[in-house]
PDB file of N, CA and C in Angstrom:
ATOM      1  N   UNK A   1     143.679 199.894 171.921  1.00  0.00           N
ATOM      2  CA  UNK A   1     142.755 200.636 172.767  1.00  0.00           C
ATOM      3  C   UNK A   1     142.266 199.741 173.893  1.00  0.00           C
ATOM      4  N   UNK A   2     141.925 200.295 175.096  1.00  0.00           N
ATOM      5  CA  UNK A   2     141.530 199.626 176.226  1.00  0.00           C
ATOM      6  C   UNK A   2     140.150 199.647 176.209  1.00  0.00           C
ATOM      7  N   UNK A   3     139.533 199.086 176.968  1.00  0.00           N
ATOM      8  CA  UNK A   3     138.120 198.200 176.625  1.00  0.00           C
ATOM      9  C   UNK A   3     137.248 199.285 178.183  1.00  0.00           C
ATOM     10  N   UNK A   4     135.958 199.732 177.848  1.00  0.00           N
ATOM     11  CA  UNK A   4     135.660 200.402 178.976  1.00  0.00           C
ATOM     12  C   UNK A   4     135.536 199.492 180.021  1.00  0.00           C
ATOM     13  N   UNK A   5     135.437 200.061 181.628  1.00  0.00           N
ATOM     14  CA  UNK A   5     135.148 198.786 182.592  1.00  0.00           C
ATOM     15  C   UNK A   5     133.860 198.656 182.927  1.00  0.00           C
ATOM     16  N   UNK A   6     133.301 196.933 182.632  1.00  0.00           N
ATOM     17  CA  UNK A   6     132.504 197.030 182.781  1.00  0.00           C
ATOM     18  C   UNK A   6     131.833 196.821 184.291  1.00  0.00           C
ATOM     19  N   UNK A   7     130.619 197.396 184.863  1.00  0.00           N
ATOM     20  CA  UNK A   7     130.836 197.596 186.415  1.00  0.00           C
ATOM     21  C   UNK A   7     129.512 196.297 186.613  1.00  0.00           C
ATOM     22  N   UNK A   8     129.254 195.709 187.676  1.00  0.00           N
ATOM     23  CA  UNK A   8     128.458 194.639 188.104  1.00  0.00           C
ATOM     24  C   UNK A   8     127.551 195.257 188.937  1.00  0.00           C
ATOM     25  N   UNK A   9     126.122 195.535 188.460  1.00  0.00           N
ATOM     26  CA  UNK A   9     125.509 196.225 189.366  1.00  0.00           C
ATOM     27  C   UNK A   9     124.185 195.125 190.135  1.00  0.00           C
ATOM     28  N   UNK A  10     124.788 195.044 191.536  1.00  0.00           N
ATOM     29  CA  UNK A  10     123.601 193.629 191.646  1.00  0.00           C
ATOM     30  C   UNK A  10     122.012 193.985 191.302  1.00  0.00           C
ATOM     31  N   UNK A  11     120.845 193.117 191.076  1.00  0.00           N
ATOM     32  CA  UNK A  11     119.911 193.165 191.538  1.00  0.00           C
ATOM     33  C   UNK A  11     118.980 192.178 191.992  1.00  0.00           C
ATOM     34  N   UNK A  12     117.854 192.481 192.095  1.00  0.00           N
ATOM     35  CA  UNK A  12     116.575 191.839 193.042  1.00  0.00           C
ATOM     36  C   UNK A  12     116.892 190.850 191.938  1.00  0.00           C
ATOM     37  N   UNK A  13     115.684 189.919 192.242  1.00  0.00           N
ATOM     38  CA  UNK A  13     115.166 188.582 191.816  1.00  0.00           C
ATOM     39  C   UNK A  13     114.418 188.599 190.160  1.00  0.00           C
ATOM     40  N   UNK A  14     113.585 189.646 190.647  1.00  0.00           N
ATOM     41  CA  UNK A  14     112.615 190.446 189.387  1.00  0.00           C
ATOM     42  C   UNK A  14     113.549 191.338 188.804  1.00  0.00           C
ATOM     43  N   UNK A  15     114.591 191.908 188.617  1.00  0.00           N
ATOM     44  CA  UNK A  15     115.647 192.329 187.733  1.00  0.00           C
ATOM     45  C   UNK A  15     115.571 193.934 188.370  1.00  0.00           C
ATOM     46  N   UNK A  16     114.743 194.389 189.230  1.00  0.00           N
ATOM     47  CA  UNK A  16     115.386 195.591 190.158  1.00  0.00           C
ATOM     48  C   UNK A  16     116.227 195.844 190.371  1.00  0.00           C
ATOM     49  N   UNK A  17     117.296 196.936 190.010  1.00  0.00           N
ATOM     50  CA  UNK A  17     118.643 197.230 190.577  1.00  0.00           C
ATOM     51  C   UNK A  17     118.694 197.481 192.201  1.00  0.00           C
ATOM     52  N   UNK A  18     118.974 196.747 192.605  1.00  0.00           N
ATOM     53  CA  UNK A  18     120.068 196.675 194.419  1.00  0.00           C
ATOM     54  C   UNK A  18     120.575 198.202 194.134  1.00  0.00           C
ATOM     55  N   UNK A  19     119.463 199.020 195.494  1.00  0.00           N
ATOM     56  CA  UNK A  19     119.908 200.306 195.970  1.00  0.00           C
ATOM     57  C   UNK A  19     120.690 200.442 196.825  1.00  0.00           C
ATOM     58  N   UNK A  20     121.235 201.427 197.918  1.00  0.00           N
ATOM     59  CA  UNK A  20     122.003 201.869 198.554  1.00  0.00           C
ATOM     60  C   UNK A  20     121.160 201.639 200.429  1.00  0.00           C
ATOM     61  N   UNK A  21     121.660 200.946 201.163  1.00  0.00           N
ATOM     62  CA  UNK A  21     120.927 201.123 202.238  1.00  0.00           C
ATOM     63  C   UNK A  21     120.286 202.230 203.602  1.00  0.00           C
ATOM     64  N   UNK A  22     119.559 202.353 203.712  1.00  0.00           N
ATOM     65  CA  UNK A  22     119.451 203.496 204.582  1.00  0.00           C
ATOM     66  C   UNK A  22     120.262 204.012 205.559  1.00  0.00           C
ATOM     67  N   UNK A  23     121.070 203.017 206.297  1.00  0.00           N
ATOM     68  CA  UNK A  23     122.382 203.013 206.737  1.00  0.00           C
ATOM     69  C   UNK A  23     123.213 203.826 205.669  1.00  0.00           C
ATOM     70  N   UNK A  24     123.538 203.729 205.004  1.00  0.00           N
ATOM     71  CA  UNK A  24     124.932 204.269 203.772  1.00  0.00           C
ATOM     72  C   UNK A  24     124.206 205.821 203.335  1.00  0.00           C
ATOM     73  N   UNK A  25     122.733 205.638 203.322  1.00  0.00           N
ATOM     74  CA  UNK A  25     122.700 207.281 202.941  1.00  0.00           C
ATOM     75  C   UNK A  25     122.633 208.103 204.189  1.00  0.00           C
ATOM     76  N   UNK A  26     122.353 208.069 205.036  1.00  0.00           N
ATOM     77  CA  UNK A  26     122.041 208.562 206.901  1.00  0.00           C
ATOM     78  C   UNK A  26     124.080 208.747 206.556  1.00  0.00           C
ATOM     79  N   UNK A  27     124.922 207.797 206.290  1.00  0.00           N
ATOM     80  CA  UNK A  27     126.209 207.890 206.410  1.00  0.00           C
ATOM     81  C   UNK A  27     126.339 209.112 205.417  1.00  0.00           C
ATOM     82  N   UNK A  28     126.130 209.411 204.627  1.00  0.00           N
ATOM     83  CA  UNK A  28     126.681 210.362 203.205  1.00  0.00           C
ATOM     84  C   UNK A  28     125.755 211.800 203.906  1.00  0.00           C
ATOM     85  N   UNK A  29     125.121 211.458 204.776  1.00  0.00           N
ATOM     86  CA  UNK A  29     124.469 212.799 204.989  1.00  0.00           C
ATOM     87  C   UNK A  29     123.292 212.965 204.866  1.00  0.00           C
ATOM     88  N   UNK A  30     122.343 212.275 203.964  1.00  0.00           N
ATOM     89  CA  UNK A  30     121.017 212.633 203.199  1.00  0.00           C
ATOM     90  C   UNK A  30     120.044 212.172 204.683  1.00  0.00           C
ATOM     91  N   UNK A  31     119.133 213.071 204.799  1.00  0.00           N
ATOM     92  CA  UNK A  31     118.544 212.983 205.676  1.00  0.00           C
ATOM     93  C   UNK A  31     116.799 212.892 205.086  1.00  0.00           C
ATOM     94  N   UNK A  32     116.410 212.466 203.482  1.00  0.00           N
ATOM     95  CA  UNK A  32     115.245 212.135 203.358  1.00  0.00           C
ATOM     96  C   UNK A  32     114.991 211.765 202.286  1.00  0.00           C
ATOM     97  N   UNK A  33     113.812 210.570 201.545  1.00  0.00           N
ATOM     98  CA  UNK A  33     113.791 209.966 200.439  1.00  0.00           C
ATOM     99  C   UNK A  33     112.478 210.685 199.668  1.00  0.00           C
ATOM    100  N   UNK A  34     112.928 210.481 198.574  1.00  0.00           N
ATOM    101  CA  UNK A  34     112.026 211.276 197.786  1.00  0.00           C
ATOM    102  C   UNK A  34     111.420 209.580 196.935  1.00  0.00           C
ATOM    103  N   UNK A  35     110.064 209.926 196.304  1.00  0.00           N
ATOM    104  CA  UNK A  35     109.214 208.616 196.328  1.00  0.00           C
ATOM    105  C   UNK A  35     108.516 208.795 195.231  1.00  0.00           C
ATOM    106  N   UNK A  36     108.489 207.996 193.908  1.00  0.00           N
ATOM    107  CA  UNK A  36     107.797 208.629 192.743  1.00  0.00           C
ATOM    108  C   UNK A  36     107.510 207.218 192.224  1.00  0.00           C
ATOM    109  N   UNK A  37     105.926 207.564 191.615  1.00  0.00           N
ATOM    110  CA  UNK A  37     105.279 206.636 191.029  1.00  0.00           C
ATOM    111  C   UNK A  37     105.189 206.933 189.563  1.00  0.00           C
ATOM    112  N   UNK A  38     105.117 205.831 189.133  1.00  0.00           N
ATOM    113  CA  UNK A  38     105.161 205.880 187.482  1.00  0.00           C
ATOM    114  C   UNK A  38     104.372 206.706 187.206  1.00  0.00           C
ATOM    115  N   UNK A  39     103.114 207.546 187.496  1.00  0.00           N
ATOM    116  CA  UNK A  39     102.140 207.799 186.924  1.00  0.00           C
ATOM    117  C   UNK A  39     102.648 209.386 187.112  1.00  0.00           C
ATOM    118  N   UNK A  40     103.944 209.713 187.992  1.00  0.00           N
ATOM    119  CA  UNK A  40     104.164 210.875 188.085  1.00  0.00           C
ATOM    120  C   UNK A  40     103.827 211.383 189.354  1.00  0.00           C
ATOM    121  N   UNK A  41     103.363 211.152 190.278  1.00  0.00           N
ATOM    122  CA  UNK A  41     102.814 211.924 191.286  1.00  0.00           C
ATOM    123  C   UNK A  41     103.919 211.406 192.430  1.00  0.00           C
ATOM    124  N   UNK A  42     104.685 212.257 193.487  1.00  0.00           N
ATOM    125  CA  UNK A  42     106.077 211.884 194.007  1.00  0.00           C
ATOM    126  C   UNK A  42     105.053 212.393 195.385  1.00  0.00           C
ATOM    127  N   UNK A  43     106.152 212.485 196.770  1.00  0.00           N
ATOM    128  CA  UNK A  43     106.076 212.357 197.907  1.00  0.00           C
ATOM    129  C   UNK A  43     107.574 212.593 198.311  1.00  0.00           C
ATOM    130  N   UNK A  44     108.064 213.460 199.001  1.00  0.00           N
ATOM    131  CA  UNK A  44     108.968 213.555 200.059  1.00  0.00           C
ATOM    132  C   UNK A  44     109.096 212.715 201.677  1.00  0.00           C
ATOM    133  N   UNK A  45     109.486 211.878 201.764  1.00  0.00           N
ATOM    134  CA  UNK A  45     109.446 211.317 203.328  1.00  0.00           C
ATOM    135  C   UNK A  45     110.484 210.900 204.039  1.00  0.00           C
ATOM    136  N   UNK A  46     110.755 211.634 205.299  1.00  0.00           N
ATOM    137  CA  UNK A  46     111.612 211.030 206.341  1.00  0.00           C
ATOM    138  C   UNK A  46     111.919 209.351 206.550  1.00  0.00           C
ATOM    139  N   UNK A  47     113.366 209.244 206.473  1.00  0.00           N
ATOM    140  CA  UNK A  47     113.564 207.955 206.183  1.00  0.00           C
ATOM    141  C   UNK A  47     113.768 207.565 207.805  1.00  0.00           C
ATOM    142  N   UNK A  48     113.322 208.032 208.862  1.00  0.00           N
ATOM    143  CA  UNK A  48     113.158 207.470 210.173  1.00  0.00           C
ATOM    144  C   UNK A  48     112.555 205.985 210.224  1.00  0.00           C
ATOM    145  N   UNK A  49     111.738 205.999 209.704  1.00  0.00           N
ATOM    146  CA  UNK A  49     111.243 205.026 209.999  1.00  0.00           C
ATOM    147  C   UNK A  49     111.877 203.384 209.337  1.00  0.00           C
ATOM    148  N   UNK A  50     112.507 203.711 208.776  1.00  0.00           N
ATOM    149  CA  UNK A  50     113.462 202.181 208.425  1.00  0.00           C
ATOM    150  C   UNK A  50     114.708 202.067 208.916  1.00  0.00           C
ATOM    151  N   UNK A  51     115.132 200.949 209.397  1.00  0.00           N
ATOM    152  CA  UNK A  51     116.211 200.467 209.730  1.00  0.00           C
ATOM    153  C   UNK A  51     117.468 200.853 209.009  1.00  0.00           C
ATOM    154  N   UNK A  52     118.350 200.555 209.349  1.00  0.00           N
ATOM    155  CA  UNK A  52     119.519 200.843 208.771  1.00  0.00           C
ATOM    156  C   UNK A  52     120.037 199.901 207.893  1.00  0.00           C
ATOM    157  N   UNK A  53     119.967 198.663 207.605  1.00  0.00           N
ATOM    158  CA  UNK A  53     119.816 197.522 207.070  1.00  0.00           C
ATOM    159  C   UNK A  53     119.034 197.185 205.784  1.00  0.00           C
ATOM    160  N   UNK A  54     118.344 197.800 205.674  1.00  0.00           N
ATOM    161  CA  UNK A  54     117.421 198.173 204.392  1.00  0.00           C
ATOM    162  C   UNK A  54     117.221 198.935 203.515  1.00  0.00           C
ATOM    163  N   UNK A  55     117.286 198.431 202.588  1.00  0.00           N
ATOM    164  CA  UNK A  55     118.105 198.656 200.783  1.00  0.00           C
ATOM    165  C   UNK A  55     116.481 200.034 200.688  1.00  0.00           C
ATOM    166  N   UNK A  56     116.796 200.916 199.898  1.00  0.00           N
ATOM    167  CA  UNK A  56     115.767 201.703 199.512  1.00  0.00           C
ATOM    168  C   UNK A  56     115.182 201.033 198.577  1.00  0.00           C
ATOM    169  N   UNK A  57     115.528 199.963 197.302  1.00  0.00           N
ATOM    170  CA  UNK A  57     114.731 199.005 196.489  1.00  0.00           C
ATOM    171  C   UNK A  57     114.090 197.849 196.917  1.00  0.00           C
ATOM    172  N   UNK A  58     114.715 197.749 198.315  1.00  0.00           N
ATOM    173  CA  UNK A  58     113.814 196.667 199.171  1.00  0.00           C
ATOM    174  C   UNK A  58     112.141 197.280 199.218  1.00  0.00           C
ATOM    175  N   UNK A  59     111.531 198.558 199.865  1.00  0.00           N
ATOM    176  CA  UNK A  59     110.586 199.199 200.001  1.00  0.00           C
ATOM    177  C   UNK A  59     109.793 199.429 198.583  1.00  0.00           C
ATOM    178  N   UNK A  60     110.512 199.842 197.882  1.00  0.00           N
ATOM    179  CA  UNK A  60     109.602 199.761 195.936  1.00  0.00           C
ATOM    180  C   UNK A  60     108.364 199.454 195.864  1.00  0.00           C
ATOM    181  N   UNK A  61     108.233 198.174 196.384  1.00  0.00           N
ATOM    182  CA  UNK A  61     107.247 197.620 195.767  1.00  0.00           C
ATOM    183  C   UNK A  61     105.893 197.673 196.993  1.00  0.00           C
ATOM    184  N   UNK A  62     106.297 198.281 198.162  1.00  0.00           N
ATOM    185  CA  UNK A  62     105.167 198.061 198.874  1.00  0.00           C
ATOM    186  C   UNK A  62     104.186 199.271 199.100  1.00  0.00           C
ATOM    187  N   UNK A  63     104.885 200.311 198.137  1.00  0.00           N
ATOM    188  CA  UNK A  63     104.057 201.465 197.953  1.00  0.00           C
ATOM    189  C   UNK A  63     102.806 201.440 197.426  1.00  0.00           C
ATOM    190  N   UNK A  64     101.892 202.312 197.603  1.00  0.00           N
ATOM    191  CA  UNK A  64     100.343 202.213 196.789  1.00  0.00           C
ATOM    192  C   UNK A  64     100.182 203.788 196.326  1.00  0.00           C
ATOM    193  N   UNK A  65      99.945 204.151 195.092  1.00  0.00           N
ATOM    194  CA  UNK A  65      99.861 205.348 194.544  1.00  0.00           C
ATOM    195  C   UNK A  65      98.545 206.140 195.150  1.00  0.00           C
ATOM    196  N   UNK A  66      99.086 207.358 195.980  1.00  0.00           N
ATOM    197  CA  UNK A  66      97.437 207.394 196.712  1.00  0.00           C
ATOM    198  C   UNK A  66      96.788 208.263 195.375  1.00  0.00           C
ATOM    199  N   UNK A  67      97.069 208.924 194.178  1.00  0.00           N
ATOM    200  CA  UNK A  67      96.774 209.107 192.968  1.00  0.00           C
ATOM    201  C   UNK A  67      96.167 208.307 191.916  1.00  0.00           C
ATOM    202  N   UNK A  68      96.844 206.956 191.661  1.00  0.00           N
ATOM    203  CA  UNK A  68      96.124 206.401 190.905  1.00  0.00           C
ATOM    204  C   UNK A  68      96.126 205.163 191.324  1.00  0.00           C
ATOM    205  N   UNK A  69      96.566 204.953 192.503  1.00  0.00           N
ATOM    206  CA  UNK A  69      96.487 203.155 192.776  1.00  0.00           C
ATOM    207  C   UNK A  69      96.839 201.883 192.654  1.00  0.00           C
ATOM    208  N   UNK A  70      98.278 202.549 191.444  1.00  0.00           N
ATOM    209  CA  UNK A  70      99.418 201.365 191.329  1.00  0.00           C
ATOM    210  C   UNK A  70     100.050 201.269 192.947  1.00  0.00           C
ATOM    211  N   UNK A  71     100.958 199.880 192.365  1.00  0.00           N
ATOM    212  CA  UNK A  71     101.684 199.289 193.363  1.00  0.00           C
ATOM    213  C   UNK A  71     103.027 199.714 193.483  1.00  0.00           C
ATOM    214  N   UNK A  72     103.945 199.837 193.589  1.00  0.00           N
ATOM    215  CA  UNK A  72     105.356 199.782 193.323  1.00  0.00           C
ATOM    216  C   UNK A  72     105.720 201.169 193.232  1.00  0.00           C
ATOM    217  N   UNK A  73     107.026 201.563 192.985  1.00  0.00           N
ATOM    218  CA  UNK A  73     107.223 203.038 193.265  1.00  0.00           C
ATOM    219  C   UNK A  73     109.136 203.031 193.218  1.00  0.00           C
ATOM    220  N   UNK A  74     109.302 204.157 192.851  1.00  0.00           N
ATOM    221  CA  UNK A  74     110.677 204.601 192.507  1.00  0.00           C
ATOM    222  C   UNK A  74     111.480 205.347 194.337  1.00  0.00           C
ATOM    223  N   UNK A  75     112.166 204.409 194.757  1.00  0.00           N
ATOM    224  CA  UNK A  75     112.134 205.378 196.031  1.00  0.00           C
ATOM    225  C   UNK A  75     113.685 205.766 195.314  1.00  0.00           C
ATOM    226  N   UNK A  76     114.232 207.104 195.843  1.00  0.00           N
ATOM    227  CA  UNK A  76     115.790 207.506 195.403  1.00  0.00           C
ATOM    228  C   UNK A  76     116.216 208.732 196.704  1.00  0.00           C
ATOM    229  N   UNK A  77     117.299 208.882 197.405  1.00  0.00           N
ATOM    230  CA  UNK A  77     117.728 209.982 198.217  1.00  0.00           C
ATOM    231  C   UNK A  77     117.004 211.173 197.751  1.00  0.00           C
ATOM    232  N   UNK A  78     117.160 212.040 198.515  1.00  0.00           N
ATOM    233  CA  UNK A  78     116.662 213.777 198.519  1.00  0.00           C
ATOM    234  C   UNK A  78     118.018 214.249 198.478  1.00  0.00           C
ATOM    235  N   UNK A  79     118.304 214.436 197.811  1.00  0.00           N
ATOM    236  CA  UNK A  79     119.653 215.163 197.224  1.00  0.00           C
ATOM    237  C   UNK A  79     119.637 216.828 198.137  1.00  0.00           C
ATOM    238  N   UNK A  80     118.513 217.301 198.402  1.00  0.00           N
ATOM    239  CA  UNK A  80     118.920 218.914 198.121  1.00  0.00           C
ATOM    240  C   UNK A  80     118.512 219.091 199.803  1.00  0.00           C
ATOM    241  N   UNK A  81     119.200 220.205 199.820  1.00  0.00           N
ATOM    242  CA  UNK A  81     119.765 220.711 201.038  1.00  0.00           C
ATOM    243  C   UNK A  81     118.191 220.948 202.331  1.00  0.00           C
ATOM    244  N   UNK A  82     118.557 220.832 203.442  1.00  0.00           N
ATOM    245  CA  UNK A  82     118.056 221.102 204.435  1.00  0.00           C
ATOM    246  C   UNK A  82     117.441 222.308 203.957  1.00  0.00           C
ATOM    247  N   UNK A  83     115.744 222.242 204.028  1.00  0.00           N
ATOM    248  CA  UNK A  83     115.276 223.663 204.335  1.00  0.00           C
ATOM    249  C   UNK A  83     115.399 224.316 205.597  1.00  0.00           C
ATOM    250  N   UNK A  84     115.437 225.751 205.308  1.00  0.00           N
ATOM    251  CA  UNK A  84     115.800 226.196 206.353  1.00  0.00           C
ATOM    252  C   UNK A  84     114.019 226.946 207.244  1.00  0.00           C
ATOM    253  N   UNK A  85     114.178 226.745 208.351  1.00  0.00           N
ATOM    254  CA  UNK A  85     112.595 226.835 209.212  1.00  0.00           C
ATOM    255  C   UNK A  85     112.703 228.079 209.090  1.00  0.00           C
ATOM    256  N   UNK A  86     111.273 228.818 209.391  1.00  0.00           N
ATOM    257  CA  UNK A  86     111.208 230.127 209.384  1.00  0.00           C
ATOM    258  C   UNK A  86     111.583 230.609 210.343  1.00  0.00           C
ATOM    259  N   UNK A  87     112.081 230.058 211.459  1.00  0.00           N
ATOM    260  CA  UNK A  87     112.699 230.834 212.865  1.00  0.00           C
ATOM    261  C   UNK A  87     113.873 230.661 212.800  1.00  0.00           C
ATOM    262  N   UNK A  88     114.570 230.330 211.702  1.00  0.00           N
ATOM    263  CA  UNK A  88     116.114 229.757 212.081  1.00  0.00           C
ATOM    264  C   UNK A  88     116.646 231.169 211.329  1.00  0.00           C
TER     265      UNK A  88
END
């Protein structure tokens, strides 16, 4: 029997898994990051404002829970489709 492969997934310093850069998702299409704090309380936000060069696990940690006031935060793509405006 063959042995599964095992895959090398880099990460941060502090043992964070190395995300996908804002560059590479803008490339795949995704046009916004969705943002969730441990405590549960998430946020939708336009990823305009970061460079293309910058890892979505780079940002993690500079979040502040406007809910409960932790630090750090789960950022991951918005998977789901363009809403559509009410005039369109």
């Amino acid at each position: 029997m063959s042995r599964p492969v095992r895959r090398h997934t880099p990460t941060h310093a502090d043992g964070r898994q190395m995300k996908i850069t804002f560059g590479e998702m803008r490339e795949m299409g995704l046009r916004g990051v969705l943002v969730y704090c441990h405590c549960g309380h998430h946020v939708a936000l336009s990823p305009d404002r970061w460079p293309d060069d910058i890892r979505l696990s780079d940002i993690e940690p500079r979040f502040v829970c406007a809910g409960c006031g932790n630090r750090g935060a789960e950022v991951r793509p918005d998977f789901a489709p363009p809403k559509m405006g009410a005039n369109a």
